[in-house]
C-alpha atoms as a PDB file:
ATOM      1  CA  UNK A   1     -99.389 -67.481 -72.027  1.00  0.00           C
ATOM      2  CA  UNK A   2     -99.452 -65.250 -74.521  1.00  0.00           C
ATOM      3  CA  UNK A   3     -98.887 -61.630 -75.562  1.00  0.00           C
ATOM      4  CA  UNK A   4    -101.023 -59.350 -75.688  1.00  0.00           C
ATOM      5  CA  UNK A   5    -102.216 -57.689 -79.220  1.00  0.00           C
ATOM      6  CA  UNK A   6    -102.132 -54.110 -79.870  1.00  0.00           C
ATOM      7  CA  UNK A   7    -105.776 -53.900 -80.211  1.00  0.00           C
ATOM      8  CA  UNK A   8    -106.011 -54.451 -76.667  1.00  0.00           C
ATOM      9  CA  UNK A   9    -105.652 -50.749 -75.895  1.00  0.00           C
ATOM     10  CA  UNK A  10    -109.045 -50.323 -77.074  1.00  0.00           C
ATOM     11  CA  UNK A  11    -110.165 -52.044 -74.140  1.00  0.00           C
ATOM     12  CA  UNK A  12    -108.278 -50.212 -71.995  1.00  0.00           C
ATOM     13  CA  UNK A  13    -110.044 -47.423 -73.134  1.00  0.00           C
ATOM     14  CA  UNK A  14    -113.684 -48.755 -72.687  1.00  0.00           C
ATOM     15  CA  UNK A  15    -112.538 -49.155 -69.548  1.00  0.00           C
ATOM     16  CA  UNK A  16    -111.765 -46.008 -68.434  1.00  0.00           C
ATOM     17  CA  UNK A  17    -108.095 -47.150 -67.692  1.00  0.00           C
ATOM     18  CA  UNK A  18    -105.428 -44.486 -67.907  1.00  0.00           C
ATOM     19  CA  UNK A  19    -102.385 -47.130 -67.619  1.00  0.00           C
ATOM     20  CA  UNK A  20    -102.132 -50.361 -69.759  1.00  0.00           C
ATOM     21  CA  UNK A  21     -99.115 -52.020 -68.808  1.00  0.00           C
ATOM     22  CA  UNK A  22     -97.811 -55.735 -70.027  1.00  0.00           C
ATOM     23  CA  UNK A  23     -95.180 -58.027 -68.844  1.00  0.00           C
ATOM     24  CA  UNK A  24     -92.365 -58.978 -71.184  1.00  0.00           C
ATOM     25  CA  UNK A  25     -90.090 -59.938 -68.998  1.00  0.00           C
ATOM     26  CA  UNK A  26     -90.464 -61.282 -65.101  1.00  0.00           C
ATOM     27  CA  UNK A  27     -87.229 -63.429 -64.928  1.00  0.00           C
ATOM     28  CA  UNK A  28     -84.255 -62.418 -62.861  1.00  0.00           C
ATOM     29  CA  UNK A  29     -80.667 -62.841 -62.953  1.00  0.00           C
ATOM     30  CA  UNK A  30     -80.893 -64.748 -66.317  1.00  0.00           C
ATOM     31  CA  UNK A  31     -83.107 -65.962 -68.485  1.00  0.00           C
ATOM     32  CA  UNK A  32     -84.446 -69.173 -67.710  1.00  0.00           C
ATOM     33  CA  UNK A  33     -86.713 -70.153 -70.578  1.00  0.00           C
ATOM     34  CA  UNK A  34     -88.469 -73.502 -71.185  1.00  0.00           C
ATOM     35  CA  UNK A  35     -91.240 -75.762 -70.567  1.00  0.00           C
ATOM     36  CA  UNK A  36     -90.685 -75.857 -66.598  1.00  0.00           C
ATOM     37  CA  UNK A  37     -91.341 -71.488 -66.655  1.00  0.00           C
ATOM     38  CA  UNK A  38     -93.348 -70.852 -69.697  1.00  0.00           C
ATOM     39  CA  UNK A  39     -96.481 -69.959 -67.718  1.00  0.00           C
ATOM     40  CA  UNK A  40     -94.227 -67.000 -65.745  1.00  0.00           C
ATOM     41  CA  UNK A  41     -92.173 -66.506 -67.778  1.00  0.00           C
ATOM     42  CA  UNK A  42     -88.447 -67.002 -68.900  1.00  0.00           C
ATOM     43  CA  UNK A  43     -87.064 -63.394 -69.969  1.00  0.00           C
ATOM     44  CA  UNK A  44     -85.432 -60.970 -67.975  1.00  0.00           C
ATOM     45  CA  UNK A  45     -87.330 -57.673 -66.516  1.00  0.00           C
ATOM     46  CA  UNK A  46     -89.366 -55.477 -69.688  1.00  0.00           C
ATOM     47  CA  UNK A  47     -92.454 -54.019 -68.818  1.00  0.00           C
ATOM     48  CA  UNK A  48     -94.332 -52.328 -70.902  1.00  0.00           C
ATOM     49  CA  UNK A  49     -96.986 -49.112 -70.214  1.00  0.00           C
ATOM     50  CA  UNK A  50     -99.155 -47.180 -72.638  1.00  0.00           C
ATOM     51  CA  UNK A  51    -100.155 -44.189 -70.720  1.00  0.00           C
ATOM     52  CA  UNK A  52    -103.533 -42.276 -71.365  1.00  0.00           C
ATOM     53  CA  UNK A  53    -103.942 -44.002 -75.049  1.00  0.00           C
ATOM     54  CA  UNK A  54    -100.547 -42.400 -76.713  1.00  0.00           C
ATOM     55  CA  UNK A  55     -97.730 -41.815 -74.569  1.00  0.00           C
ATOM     56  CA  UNK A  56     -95.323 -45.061 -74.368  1.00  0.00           C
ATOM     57  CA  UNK A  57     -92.949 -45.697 -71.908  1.00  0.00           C
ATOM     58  CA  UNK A  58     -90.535 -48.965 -71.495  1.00  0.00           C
ATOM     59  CA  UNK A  59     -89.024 -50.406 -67.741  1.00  0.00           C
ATOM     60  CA  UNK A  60     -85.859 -51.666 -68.388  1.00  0.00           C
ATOM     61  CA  UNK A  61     -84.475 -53.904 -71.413  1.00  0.00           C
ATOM     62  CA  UNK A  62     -84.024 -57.257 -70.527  1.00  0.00           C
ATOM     63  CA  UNK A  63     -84.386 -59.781 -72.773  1.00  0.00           C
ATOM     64  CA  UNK A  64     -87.979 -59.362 -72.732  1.00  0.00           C
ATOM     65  CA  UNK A  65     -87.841 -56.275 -74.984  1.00  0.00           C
ATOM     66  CA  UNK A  66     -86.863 -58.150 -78.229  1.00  0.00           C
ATOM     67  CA  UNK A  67     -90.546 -59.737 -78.064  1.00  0.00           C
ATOM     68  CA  UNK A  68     -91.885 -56.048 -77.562  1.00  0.00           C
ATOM     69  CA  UNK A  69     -89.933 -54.511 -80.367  1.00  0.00           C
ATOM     70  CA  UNK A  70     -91.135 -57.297 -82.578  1.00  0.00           C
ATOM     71  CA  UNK A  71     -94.359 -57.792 -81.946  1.00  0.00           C
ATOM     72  CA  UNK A  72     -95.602 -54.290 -80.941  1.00  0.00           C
ATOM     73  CA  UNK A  73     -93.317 -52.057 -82.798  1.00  0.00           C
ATOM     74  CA  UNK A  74     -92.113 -53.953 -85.278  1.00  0.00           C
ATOM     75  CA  UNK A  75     -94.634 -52.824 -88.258  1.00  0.00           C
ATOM     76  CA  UNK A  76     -94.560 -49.317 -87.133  1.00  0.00           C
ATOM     77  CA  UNK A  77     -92.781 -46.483 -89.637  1.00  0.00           C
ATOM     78  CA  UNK A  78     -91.866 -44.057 -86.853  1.00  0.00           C
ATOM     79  CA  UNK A  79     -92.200 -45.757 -83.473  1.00  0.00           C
ATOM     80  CA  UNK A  80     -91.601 -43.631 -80.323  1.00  0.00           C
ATOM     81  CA  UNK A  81     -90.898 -44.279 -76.965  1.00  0.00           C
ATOM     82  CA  UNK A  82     -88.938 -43.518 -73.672  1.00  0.00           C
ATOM     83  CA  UNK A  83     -86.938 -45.993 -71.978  1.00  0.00           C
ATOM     84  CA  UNK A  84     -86.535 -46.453 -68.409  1.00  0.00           C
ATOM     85  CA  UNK A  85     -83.675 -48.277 -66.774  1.00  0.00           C
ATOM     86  CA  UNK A  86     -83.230 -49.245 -63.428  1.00  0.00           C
ATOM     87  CA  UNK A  87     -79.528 -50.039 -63.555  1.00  0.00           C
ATOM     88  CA  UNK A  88     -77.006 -51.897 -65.984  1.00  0.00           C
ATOM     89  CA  UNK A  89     -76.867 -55.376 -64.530  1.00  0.00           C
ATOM     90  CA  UNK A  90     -76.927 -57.676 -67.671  1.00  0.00           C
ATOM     91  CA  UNK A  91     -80.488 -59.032 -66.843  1.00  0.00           C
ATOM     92  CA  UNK A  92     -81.820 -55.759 -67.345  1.00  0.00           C
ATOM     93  CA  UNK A  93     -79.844 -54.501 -70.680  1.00  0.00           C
ATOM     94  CA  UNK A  94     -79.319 -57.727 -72.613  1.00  0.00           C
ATOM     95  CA  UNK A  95     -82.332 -57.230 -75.164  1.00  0.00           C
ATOM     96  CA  UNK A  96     -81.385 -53.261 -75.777  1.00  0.00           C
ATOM     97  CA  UNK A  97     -79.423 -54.719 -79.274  1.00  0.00           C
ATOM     98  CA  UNK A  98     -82.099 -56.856 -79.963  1.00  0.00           C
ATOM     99  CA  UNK A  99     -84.842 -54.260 -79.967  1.00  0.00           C
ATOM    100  CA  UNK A 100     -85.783 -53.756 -83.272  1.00  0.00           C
ATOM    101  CA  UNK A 101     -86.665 -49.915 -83.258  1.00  0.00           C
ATOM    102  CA  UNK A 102     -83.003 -49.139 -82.771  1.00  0.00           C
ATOM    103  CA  UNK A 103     -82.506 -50.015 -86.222  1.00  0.00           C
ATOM    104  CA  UNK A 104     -85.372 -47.795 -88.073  1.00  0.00           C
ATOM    105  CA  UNK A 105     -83.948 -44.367 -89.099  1.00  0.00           C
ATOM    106  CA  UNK A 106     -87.649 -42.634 -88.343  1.00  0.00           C
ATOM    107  CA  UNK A 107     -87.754 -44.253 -84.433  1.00  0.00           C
ATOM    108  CA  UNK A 108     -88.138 -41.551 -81.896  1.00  0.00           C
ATOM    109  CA  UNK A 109     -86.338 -43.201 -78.397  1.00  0.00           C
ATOM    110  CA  UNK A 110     -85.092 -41.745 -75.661  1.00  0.00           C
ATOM    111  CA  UNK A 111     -83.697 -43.635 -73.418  1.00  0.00           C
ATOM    112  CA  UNK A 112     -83.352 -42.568 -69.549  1.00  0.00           C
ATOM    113  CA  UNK A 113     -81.084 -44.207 -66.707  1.00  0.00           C
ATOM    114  CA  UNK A 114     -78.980 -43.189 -63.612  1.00  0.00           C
ATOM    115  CA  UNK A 115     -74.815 -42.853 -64.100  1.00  0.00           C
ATOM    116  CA  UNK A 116     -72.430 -45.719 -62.861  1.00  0.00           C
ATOM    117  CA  UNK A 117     -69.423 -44.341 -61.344  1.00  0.00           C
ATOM    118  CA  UNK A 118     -69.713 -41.003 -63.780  1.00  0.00           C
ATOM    119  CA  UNK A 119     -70.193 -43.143 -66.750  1.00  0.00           C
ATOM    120  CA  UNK A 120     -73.410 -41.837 -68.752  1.00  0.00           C
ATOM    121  CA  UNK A 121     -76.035 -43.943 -70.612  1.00  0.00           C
ATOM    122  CA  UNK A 122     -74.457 -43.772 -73.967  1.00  0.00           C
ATOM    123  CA  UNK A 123     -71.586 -44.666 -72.796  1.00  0.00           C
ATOM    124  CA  UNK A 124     -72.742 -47.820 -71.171  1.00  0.00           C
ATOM    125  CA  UNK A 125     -74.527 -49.157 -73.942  1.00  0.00           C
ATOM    126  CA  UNK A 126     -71.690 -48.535 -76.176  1.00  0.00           C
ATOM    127  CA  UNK A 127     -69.485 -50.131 -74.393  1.00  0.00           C
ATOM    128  CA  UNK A 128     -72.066 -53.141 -74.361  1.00  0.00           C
ATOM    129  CA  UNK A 129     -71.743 -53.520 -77.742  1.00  0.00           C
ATOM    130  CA  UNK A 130     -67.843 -53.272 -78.548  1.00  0.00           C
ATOM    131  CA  UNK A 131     -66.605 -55.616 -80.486  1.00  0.00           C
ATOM    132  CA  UNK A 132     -65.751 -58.083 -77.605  1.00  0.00           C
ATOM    133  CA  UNK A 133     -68.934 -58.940 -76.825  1.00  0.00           C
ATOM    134  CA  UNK A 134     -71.335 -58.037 -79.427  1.00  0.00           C
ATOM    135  CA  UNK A 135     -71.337 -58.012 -83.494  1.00  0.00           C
ATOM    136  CA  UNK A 136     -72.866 -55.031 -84.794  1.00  0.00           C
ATOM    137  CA  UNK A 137     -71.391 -51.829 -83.903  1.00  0.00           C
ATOM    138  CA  UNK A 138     -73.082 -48.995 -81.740  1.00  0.00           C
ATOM    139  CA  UNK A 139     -72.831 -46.532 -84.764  1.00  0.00           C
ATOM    140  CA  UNK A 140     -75.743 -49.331 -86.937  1.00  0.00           C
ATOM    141  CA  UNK A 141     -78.177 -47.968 -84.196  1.00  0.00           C
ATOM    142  CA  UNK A 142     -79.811 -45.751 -86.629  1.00  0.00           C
ATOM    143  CA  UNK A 143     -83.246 -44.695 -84.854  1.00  0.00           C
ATOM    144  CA  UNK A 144     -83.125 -41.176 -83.282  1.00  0.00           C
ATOM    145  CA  UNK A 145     -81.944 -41.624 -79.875  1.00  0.00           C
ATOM    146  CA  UNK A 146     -81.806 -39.271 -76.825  1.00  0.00           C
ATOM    147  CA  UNK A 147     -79.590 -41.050 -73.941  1.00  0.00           C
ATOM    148  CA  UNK A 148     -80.475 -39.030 -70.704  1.00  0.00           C
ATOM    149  CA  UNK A 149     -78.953 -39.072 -67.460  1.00  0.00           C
ATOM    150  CA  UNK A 150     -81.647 -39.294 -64.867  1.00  0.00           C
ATOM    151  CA  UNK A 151     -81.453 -35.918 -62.890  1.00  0.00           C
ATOM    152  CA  UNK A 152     -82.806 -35.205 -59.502  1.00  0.00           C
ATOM    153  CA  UNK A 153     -86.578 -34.261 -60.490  1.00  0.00           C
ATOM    154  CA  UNK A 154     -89.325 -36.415 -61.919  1.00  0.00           C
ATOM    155  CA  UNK A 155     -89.376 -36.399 -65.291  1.00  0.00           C
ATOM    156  CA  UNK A 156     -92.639 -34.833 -67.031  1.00  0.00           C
ATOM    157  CA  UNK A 157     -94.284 -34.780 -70.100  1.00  0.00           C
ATOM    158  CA  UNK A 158     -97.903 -34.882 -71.212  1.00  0.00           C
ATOM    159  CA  UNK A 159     -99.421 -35.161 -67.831  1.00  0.00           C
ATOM    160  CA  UNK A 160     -97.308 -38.003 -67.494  1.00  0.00           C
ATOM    161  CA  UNK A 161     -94.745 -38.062 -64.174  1.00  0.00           C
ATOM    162  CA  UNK A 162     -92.004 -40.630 -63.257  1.00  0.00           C
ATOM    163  CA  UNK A 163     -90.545 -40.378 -60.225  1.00  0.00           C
ATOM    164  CA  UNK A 164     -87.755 -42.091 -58.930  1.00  0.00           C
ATOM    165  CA  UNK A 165     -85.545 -42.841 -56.158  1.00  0.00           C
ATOM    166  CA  UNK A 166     -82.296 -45.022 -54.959  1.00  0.00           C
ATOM    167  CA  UNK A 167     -83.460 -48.639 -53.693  1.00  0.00           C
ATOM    168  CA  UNK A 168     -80.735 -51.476 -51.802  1.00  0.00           C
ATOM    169  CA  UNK A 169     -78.980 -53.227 -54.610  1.00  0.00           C
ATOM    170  CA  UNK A 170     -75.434 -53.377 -55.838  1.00  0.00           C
ATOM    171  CA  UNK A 171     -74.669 -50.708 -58.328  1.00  0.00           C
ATOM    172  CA  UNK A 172     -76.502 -47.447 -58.473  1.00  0.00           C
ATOM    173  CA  UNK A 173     -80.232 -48.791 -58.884  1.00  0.00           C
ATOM    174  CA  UNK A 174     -83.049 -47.001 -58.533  1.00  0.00           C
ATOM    175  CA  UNK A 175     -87.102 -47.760 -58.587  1.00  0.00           C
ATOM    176  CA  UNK A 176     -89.501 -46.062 -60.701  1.00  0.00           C
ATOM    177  CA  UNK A 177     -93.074 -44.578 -60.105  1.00  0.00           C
ATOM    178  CA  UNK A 178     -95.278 -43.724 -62.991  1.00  0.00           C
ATOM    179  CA  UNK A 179     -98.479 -41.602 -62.639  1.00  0.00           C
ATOM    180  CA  UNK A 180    -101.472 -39.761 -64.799  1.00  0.00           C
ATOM    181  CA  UNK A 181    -105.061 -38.077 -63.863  1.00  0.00           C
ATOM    182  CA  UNK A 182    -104.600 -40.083 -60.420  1.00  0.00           C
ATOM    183  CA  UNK A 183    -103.438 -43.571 -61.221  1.00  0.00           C
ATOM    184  CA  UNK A 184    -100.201 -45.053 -60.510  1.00  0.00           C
ATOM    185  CA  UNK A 185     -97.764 -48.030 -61.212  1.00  0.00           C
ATOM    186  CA  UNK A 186     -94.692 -48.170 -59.223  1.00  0.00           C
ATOM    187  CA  UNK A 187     -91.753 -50.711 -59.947  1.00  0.00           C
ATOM    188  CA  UNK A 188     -88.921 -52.050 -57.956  1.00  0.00           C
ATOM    189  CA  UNK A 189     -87.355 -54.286 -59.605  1.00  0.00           C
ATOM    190  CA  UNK A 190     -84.239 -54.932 -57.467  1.00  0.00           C
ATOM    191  CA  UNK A 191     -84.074 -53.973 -53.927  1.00  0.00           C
ATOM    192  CA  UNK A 192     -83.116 -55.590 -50.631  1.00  0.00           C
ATOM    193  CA  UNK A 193     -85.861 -54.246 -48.319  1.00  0.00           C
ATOM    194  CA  UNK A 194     -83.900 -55.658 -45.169  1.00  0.00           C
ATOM    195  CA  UNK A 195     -80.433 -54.496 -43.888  1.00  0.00           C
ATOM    196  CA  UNK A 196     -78.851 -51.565 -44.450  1.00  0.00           C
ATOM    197  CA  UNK A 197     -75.538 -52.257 -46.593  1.00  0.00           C
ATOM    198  CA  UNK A 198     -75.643 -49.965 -49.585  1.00  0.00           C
ATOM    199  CA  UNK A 199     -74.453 -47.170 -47.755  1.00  0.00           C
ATOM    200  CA  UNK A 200     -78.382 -45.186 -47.913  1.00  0.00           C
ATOM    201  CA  UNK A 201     -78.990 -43.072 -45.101  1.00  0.00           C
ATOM    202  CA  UNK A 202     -81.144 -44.232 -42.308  1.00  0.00           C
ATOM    203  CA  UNK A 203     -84.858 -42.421 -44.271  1.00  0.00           C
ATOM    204  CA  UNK A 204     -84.545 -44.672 -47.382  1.00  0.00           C
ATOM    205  CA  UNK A 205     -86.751 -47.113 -45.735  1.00  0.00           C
ATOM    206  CA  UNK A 206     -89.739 -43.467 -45.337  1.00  0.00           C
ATOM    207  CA  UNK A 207     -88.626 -42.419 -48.853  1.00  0.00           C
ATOM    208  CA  UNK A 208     -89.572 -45.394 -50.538  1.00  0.00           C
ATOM    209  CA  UNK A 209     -93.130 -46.090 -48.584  1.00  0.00           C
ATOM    210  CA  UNK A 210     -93.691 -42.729 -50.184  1.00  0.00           C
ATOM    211  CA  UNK A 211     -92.657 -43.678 -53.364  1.00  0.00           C
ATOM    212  CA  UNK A 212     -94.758 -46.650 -53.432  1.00  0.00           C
ATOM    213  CA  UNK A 213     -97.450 -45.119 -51.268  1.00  0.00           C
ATOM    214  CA  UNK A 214    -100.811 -45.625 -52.198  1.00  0.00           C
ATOM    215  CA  UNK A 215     -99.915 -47.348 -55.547  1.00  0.00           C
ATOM    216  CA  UNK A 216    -102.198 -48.802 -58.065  1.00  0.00           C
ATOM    217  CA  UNK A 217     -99.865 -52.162 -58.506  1.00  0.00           C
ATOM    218  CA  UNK A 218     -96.660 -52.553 -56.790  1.00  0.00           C
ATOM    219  CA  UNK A 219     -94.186 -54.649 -59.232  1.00  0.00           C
ATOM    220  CA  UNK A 220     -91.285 -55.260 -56.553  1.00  0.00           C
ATOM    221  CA  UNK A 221     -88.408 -57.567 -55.859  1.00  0.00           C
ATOM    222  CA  UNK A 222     -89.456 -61.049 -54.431  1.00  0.00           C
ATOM    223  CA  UNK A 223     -86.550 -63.467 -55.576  1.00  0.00           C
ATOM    224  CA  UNK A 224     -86.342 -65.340 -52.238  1.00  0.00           C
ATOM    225  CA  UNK A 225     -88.356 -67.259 -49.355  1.00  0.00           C
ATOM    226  CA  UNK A 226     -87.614 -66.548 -45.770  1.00  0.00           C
ATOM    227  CA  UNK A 227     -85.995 -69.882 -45.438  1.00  0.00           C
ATOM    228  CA  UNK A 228     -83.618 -69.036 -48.714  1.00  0.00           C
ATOM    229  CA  UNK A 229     -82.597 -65.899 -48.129  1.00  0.00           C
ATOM    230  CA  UNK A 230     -80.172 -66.177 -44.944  1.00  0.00           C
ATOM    231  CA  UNK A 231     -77.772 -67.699 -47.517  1.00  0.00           C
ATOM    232  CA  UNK A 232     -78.336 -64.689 -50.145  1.00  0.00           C
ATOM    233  CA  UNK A 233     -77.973 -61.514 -47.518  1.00  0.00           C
ATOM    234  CA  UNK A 234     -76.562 -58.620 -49.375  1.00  0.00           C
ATOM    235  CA  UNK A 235     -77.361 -60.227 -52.521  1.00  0.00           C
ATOM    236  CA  UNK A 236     -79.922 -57.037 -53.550  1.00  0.00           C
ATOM    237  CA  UNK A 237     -83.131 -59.123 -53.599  1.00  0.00           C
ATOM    238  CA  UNK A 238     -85.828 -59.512 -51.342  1.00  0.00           C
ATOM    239  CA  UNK A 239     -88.464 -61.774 -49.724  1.00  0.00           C
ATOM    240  CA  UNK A 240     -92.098 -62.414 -50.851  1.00  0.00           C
ATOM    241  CA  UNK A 241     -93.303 -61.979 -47.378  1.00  0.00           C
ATOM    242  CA  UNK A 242     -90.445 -58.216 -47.310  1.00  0.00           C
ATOM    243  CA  UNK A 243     -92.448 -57.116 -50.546  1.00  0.00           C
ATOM    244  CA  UNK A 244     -95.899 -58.120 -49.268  1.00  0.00           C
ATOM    245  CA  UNK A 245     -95.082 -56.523 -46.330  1.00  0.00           C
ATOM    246  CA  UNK A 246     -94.011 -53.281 -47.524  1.00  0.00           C
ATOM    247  CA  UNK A 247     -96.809 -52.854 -49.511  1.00  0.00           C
ATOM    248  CA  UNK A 248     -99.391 -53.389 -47.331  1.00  0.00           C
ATOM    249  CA  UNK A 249     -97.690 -50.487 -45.171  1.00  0.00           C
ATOM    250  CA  UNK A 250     -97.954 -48.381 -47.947  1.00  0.00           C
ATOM    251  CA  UNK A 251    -101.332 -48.813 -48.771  1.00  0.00           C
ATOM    252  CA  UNK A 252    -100.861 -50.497 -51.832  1.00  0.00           C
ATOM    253  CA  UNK A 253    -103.625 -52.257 -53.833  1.00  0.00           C
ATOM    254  CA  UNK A 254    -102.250 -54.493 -56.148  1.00  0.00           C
ATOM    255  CA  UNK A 255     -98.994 -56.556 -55.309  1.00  0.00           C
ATOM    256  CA  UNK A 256     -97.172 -58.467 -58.097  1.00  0.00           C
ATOM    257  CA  UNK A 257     -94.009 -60.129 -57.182  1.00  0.00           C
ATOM    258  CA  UNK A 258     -91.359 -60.168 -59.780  1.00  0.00           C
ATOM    259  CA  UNK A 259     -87.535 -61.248 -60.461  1.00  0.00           C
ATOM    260  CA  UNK A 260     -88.525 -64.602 -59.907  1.00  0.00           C
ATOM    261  CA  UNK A 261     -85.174 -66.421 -59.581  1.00  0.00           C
ATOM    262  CA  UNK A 262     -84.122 -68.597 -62.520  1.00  0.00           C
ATOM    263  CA  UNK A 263     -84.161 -72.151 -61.313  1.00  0.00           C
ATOM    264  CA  UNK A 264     -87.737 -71.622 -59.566  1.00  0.00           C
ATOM    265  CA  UNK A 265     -90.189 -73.629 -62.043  1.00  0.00           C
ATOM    266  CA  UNK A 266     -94.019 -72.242 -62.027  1.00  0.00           C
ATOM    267  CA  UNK A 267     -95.514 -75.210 -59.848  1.00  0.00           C
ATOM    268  CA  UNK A 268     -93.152 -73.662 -57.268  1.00  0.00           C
ATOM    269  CA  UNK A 269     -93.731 -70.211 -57.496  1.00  0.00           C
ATOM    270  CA  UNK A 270     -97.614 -70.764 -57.813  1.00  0.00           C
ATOM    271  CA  UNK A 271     -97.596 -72.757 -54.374  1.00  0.00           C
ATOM    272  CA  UNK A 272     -95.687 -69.873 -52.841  1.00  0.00           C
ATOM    273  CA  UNK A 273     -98.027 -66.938 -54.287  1.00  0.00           C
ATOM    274  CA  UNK A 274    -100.967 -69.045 -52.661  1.00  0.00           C
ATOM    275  CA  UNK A 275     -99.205 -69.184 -49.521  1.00  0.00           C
ATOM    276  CA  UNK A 276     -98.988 -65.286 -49.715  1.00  0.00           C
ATOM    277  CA  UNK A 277    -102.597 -65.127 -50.789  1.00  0.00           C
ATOM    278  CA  UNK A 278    -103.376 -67.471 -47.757  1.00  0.00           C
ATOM    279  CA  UNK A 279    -101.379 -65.382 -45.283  1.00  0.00           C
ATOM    280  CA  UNK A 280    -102.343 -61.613 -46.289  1.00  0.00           C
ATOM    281  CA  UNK A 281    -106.234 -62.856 -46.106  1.00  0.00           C
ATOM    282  CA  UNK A 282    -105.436 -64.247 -42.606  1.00  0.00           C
ATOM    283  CA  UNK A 283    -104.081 -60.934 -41.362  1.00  0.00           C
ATOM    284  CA  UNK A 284    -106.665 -59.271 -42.780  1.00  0.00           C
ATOM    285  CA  UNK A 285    -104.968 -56.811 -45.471  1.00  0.00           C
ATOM    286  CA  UNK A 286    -106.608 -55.541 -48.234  1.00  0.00           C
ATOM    287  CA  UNK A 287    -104.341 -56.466 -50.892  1.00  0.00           C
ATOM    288  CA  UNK A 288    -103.861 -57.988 -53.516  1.00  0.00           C
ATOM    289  CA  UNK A 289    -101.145 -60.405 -54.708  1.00  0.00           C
ATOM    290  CA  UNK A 290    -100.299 -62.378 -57.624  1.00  0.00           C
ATOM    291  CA  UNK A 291     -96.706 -62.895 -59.245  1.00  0.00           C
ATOM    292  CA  UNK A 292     -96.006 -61.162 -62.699  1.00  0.00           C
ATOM    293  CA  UNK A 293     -96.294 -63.511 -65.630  1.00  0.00           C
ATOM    294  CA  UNK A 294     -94.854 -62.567 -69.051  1.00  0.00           C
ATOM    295  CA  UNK A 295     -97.804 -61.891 -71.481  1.00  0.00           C
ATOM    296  CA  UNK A 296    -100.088 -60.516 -68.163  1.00  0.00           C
ATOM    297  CA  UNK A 297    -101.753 -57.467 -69.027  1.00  0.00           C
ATOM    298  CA  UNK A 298    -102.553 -55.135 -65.809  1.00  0.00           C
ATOM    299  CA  UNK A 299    -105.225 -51.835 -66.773  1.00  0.00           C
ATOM    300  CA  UNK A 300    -104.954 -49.336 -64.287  1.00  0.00           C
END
């Protein structure tokens, strides 16, 4: 499956869409890529949104973002967007290097994330590329970067609001809702809807129903089946059935599971998203589901 072109926002526009967003990058843990996962996908988390025609925002930078900065921004002179990060797990940082607006002097990037342990963003991504484990130096990043520390509010700009809030995973992780004139995309990359080891308080479970309340599409966690997940408890990843679950409690329309786990091949995950279609029809739900495929477009 492939991308989609740039042009495509026109259509998004006949539409009357508000939100384009495309998948770059559905994989979890590591990339998987090959003939076995081409049709999901083999890069790690990157979505992609163009808000209201203009404004551009980025979910995470796995190793799905090099294919974005290539083949979206690549011919641009000044590109601009802000980047949203969930956490700093390698699956979700390992393309920042490799995104090709870092290295144009007249890019316009800010990139947003929550601290780890009082570390801030810079810091992190520095660090990613010392010497040890990377080849070019921090300081060749040329393009004009903010690195912001995710505060308490939503962030807000051009009618455009992202909220956010703490989900179950290891590491400080958090989910991210984005809204404008009444439409809504909320992703959850990482989170382990069931037990309660992350140290949250007992209302995380209310806080994120609201978060995700009444969404659009719901991009959330679904790494495991019931019958795998015993072995994977406090792992940070959820169920297809959790995820279908909590969305239907939140009134959610459109359900797309993602972090598919690396050594599931597309005839497997495509039985088990029928099996999901099959059950949420039986119980009568409107919603929904499909899983997240690299190159899926999604006009909101």
């Amino acid at each position: 499956m492939g991308h989609p072109s740039t042009a495509a926002s026109d259509e998004a526009e006949a539409s009357g869409s508000v939100i384009r967003a495309c998948c770059w990058g559905t994989r979890g843990s590591i990339a998987s890529p090959g003939p076995q996962t081409a049709g999901f996908g083999g890069n790690t988390p990157c979505i992609a949104l163009e808000v209201g025609g203009a404004r551009r925002i980025i979910l995470d930078a796995g190793t799905g973002i090099r294919s974005l900065g290539d083949e979206v921004f690549g011919d641009e002179a000044a590109p601009e967007a802000v980047i949203f990060l969930s956490h700093f797990h390698w699956d979700h940082i390992q393309g920042f290097p490799f995104f090709r607006p870092l290295y144009n002097p007249e890019a316009r990037l800010q990139i947003v994330g929550p601290k780890q342990y009082e570390l801030d963003v810079q810091t992190l991504f520095a660090g990613q590329m010392g010497p040890i484990y990377f080849p070019i130096p921090f300081e060749a990043l040329s393009a004009q970067k903010d690195f912001t520390p995710l505060g308490p509010e939503p962030w807000e700009e051009d009618g455009v609001v992202v909220s956010h809030m703490r989900v179950q995973h290891p590491s400080f992780t958090v989910g991210y809702r984005v809204e404008s004139q009444g439409r809504s995309i909320t992703y959850v990359p990482d989170n382990e809807l069931s037990g309660d080891t992350y140290g949250l308080d007992a209302g995380w479970r209310d806080r994120l129903v609201e978060l995700v309340g009444d969404s659009d599409v719901l991009i959330h966690d679904a790494m495991y089946t019931d019958e795998e997940y015993p072995r994977r408890v406090g792992w940070g990843h959820s169920t297809f059935n959790q995820a279908a679950e909590l969305a239907h409690e939140a009134g959610v329309k459109k359900l797309l599971f993602f972090h598919h786990a690396p050594e599931r091949d597309d005839s497997a995950l495509w039985e088990i998203v029928l099996r999901q279609q099959d059950l949420v029809a039986s119980r009568g739900w409107n919603l929904e589901v499909d899983a997240a495929a690299e190159g899926h477009e999604i006009l909101i």
